[in-house]
Protein backbone atom coordinates (compact mmCIF):
# COMPACT_ATOMS: atom_id res chain seq x y z
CA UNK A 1 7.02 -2.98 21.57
CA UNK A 2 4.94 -4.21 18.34
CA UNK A 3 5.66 -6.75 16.40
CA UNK A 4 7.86 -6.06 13.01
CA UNK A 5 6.95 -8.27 10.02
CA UNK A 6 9.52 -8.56 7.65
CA UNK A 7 8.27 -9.79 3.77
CA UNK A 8 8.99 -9.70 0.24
CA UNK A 9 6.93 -9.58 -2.90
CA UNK A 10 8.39 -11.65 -5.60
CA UNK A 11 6.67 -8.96 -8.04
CA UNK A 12 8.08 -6.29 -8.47
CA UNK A 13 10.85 -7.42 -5.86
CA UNK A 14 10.47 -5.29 -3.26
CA UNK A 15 11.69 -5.90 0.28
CA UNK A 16 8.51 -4.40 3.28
CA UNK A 17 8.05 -4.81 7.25
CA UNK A 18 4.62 -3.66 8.48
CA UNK A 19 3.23 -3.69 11.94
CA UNK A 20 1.08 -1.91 14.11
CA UNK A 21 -2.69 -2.63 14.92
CA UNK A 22 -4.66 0.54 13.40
CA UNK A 23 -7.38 0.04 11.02
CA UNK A 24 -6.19 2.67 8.35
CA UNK A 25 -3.02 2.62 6.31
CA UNK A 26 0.09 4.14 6.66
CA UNK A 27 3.05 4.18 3.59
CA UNK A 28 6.42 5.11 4.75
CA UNK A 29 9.05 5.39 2.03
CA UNK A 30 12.70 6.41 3.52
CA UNK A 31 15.33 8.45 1.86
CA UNK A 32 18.35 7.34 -0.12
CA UNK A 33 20.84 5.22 1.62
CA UNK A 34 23.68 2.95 1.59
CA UNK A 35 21.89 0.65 4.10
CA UNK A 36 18.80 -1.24 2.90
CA UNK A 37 15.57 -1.88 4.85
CA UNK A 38 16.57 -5.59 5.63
CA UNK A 39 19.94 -3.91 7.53
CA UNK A 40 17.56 -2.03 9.54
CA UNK A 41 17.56 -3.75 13.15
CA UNK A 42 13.83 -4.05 14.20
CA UNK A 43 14.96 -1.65 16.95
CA UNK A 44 15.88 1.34 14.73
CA UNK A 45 12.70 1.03 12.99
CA UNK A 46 10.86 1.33 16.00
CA UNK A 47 12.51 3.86 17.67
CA UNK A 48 11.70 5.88 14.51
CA UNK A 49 8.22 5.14 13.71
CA UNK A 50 6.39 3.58 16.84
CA UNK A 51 4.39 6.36 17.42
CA UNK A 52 2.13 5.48 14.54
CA UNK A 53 1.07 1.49 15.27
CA UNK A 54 -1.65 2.16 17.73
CA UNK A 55 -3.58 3.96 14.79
CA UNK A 56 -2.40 2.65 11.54
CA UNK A 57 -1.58 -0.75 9.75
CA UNK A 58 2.36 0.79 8.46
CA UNK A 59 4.12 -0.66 5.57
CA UNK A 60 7.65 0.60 5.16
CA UNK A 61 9.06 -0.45 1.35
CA UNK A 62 12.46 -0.72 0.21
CA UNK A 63 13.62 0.15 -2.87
CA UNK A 64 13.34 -3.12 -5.28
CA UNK A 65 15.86 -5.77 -5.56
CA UNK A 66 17.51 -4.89 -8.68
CA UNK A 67 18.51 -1.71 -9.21
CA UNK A 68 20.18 -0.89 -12.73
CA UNK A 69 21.66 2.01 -14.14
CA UNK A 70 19.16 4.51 -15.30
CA UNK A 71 16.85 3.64 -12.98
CA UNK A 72 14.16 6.75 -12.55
CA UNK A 73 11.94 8.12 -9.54
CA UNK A 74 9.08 7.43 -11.84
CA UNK A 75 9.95 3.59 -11.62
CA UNK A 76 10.23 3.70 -7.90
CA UNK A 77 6.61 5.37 -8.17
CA UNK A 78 5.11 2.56 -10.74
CA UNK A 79 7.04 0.15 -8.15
CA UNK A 80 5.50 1.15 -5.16
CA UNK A 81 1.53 1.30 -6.93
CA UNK A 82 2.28 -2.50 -8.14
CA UNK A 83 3.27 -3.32 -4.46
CA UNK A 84 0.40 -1.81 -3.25
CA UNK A 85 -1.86 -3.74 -5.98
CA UNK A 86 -0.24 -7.24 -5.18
CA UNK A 87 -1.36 -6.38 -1.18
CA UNK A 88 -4.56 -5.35 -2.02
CA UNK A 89 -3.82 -1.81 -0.38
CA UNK A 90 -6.94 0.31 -1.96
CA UNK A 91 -5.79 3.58 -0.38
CA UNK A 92 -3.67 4.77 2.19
CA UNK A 93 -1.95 8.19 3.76
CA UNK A 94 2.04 8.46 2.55
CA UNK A 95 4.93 10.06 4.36
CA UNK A 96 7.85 10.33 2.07
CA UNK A 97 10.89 11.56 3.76
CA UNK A 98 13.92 12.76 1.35
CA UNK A 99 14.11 10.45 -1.83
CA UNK A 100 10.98 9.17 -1.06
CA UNK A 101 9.71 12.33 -0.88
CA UNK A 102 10.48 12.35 -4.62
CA UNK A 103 8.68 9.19 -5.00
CA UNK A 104 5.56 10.05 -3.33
CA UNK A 105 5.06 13.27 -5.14
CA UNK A 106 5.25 11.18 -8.74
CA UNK A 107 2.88 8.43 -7.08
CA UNK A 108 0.31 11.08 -5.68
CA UNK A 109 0.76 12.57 -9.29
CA UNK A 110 -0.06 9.81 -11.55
CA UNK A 111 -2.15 7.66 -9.03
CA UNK A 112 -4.41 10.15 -7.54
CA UNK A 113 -6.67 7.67 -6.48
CA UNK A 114 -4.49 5.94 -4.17
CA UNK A 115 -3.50 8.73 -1.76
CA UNK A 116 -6.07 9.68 1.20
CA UNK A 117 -3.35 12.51 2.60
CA UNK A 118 0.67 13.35 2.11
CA UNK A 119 3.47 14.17 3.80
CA UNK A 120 6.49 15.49 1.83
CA UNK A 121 9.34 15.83 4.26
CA UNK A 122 12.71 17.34 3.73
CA UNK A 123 12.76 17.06 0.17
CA UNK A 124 11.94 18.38 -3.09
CA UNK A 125 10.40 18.64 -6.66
CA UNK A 126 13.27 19.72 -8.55
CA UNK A 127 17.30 20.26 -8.23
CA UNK A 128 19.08 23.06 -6.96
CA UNK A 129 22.36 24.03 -6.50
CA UNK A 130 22.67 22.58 -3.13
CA UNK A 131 21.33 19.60 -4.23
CA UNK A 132 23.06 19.24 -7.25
CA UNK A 133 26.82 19.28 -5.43
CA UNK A 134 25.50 17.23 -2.63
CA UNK A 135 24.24 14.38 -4.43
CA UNK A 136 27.00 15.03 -7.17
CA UNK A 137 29.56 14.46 -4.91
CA UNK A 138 28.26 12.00 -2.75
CA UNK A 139 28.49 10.10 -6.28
CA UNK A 140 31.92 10.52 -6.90
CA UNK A 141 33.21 9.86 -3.33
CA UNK A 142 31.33 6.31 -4.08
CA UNK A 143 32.68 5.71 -7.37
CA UNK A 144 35.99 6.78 -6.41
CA UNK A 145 35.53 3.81 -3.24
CA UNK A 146 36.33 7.02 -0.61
CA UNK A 147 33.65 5.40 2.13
CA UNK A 148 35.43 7.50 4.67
CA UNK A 149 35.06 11.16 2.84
CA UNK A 150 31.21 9.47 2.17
CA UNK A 151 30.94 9.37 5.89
CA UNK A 152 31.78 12.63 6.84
CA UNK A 153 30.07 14.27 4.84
CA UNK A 154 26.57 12.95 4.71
CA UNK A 155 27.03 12.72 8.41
CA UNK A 156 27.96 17.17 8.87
CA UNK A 157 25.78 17.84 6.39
CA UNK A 158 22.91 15.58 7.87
CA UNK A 159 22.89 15.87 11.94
CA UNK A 160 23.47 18.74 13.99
CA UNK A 161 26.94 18.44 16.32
CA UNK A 162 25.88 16.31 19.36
CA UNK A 163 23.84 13.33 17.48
CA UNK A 164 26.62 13.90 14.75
CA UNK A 165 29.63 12.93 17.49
CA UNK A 166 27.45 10.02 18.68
CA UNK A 167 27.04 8.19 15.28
CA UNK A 168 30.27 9.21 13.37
CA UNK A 169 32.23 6.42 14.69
CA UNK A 170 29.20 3.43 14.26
CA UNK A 171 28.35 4.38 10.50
CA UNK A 172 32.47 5.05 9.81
CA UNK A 173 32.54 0.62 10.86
CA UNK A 174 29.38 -0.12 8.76
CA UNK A 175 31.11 2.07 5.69
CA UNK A 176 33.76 -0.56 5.95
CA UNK A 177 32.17 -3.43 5.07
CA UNK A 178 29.85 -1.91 2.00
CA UNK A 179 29.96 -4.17 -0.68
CA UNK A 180 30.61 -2.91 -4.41
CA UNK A 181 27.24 -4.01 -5.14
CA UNK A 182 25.70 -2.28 -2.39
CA UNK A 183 27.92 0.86 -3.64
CA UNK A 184 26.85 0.63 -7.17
CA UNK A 185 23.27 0.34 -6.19
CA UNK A 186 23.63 3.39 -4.30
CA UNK A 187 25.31 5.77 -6.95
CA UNK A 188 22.17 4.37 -9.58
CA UNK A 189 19.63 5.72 -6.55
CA UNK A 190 21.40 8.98 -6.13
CA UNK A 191 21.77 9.34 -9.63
CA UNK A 192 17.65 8.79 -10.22
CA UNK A 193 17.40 12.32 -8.03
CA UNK A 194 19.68 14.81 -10.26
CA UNK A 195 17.74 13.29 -13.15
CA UNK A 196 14.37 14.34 -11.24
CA UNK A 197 12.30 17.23 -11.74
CA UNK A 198 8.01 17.17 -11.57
CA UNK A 199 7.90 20.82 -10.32
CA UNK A 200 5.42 21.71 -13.64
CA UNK A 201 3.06 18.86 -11.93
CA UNK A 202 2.78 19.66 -8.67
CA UNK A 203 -0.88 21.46 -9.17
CA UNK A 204 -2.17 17.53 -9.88
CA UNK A 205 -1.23 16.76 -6.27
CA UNK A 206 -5.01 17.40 -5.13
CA UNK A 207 -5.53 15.35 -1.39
CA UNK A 208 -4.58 16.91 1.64
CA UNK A 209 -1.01 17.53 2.04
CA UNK A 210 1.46 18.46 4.76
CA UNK A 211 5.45 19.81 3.85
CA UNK A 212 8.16 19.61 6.20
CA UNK A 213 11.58 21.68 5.73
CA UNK A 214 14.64 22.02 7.74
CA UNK A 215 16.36 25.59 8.00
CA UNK A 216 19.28 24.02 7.92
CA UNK A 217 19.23 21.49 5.47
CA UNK A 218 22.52 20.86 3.94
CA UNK A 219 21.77 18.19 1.53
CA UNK A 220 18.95 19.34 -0.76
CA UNK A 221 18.09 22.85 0.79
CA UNK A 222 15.41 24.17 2.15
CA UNK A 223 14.55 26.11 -0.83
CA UNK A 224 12.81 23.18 -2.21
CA UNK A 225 10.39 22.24 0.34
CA UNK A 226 9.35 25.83 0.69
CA UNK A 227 8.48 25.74 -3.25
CA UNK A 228 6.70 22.36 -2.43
CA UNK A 229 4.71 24.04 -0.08
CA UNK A 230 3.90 27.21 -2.36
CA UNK A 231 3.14 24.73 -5.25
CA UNK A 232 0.75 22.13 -3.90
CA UNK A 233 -3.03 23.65 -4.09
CA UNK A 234 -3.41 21.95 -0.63
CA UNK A 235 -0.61 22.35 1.16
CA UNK A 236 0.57 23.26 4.64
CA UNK A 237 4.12 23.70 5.57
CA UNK A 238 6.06 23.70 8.58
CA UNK A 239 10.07 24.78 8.93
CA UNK A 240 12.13 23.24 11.38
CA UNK A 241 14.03 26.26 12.93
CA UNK A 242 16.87 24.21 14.63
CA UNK A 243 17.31 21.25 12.66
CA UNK A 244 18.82 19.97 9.36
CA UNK A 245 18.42 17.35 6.91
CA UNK A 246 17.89 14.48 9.77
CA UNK A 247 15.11 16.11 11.32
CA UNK A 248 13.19 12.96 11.13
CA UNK A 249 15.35 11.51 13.61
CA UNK A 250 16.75 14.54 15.73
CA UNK A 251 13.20 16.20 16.41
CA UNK A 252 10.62 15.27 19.16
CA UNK A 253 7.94 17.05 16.64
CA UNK A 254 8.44 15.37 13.71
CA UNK A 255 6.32 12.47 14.29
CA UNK A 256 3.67 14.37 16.67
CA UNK A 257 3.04 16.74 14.07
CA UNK A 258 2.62 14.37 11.07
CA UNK A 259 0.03 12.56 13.55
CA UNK A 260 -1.85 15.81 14.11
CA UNK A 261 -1.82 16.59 10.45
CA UNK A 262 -2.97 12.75 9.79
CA UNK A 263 -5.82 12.81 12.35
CA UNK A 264 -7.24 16.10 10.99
CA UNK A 265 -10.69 15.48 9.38
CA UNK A 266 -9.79 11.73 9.36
């Protein structure tokens, strides 16, 4: 197992863990969630991402510290270049998965020089219907302090049955002990994505780029990553078939294909 660093930069406030031993960068930036990066056991994150270490120095980045109402994808963009300035990052490939799908579209948009390739998995450029009651009521359930209805529904709408009866139970006891600033952080986030919509710039996304969708995804369609796909002058897409919104985690191919993609013409 590699070793998981976990730091903070004091400017802009943003929690990271790196590791691996490659001599080319790797961004991850992870979807919306109650949980932050620091709740993240060191095993989760490498039973998600280990396959990329042997190749690539990884940086996974949290959100920042203080999140405020009216908060905007575009400031989780400007976040992530200043994090990458204060580590001296020049360049690097991006995988943005969800929400930070959303965020890596407006940071290969506005800092074009940054990004060597991009993956945009399960997510989108603009709101749809789906979208719109997902996230809408995934809003209200946390307003309204209903942690349980939260559960159940981010959980059938994310994983397909089996993984689905295997995690109901451990999120429903984390759920329990969300704090109301953790809760209010989280309807700010969600909030951010019904406010975001860079589907007119999408033909400024120039490197290399690689979309992921899910047939099944319940939470933001998969309407969204097909227009991605058909919208990005360099992009190649791929549909998960079987899978919904958690394909990241529930499919053996997620990972081997972004490496394929990744290693082509490196």
């Amino acid at each position: 197992m590699f070793t998981i660093q976990r730091n903070h930069l004091s400017d802009p406030g943003v929690d990271y863990v790196t590791f691996g031993k490659g001599d080319k960068t790797l961004i991850i930036i992870t979807g919306l969630g109650l949980q932050r990066l620091g709740d993240m056991s060191n095993l989760a994150i490498y039973s998600l991402f280990y396959r990329y270490a042997k190749e690539y120095k990884v940086y996974i980045f949290d959100r920042r510290d203080h999140i405020e109402e009216g908060v905007s994808i575009e400031d989780m963009a400007d976040d992530l270049y200043q994090s990458l300035q204060e580590l001296y990052i020049d360049d690097a490939s991006i995988i943005g998965i969800s929400q930070g799908g959303m965020i890596a579209q407006l940071f290969a948009i506005k800092y074009p020089q940054k990004v060597k390739k991009l993956v945009l998995a399960l997510t989108l450029s603009r709101n749809n219907a789906v979208s719109r009651e997902t996230i809408g009521g995934w809003i209200e359930m946390t307003e309204n302090n209903d942690m349980d209805q939260l559960n159940k529904d981010s959980m059938s709408k994310s994983f397909s049955s089996p993984v689905l009866k295997k995690l109901y139970v451990i999120n429903r006891l984390f759920l329990k002990s969300v704090s109301k600033e953790k809760r209010n952080r989280f309807v700010c986030l969600a909030k951010s994505i019904l406010e975001f919509d860079c589907y007119k710039s999408l033909d400024k996304i120039t490197c290399p780029t690689l979309v992921l969708g899910a047939k099944n995804d319940l939470v933001l369609g998969v309407g969204g990553a097909r227009e991605l796909a058909n919208s990005i002058p360099k992009a190649s897409y791929y549909e998960f078939s079987k899978q919904g919104h958690a394909a990241f985690i529930e499919s053996n191919q997620f990972n081997k294909m972004i490496l394929e993609f990744l290693r082509k013409n490196a």
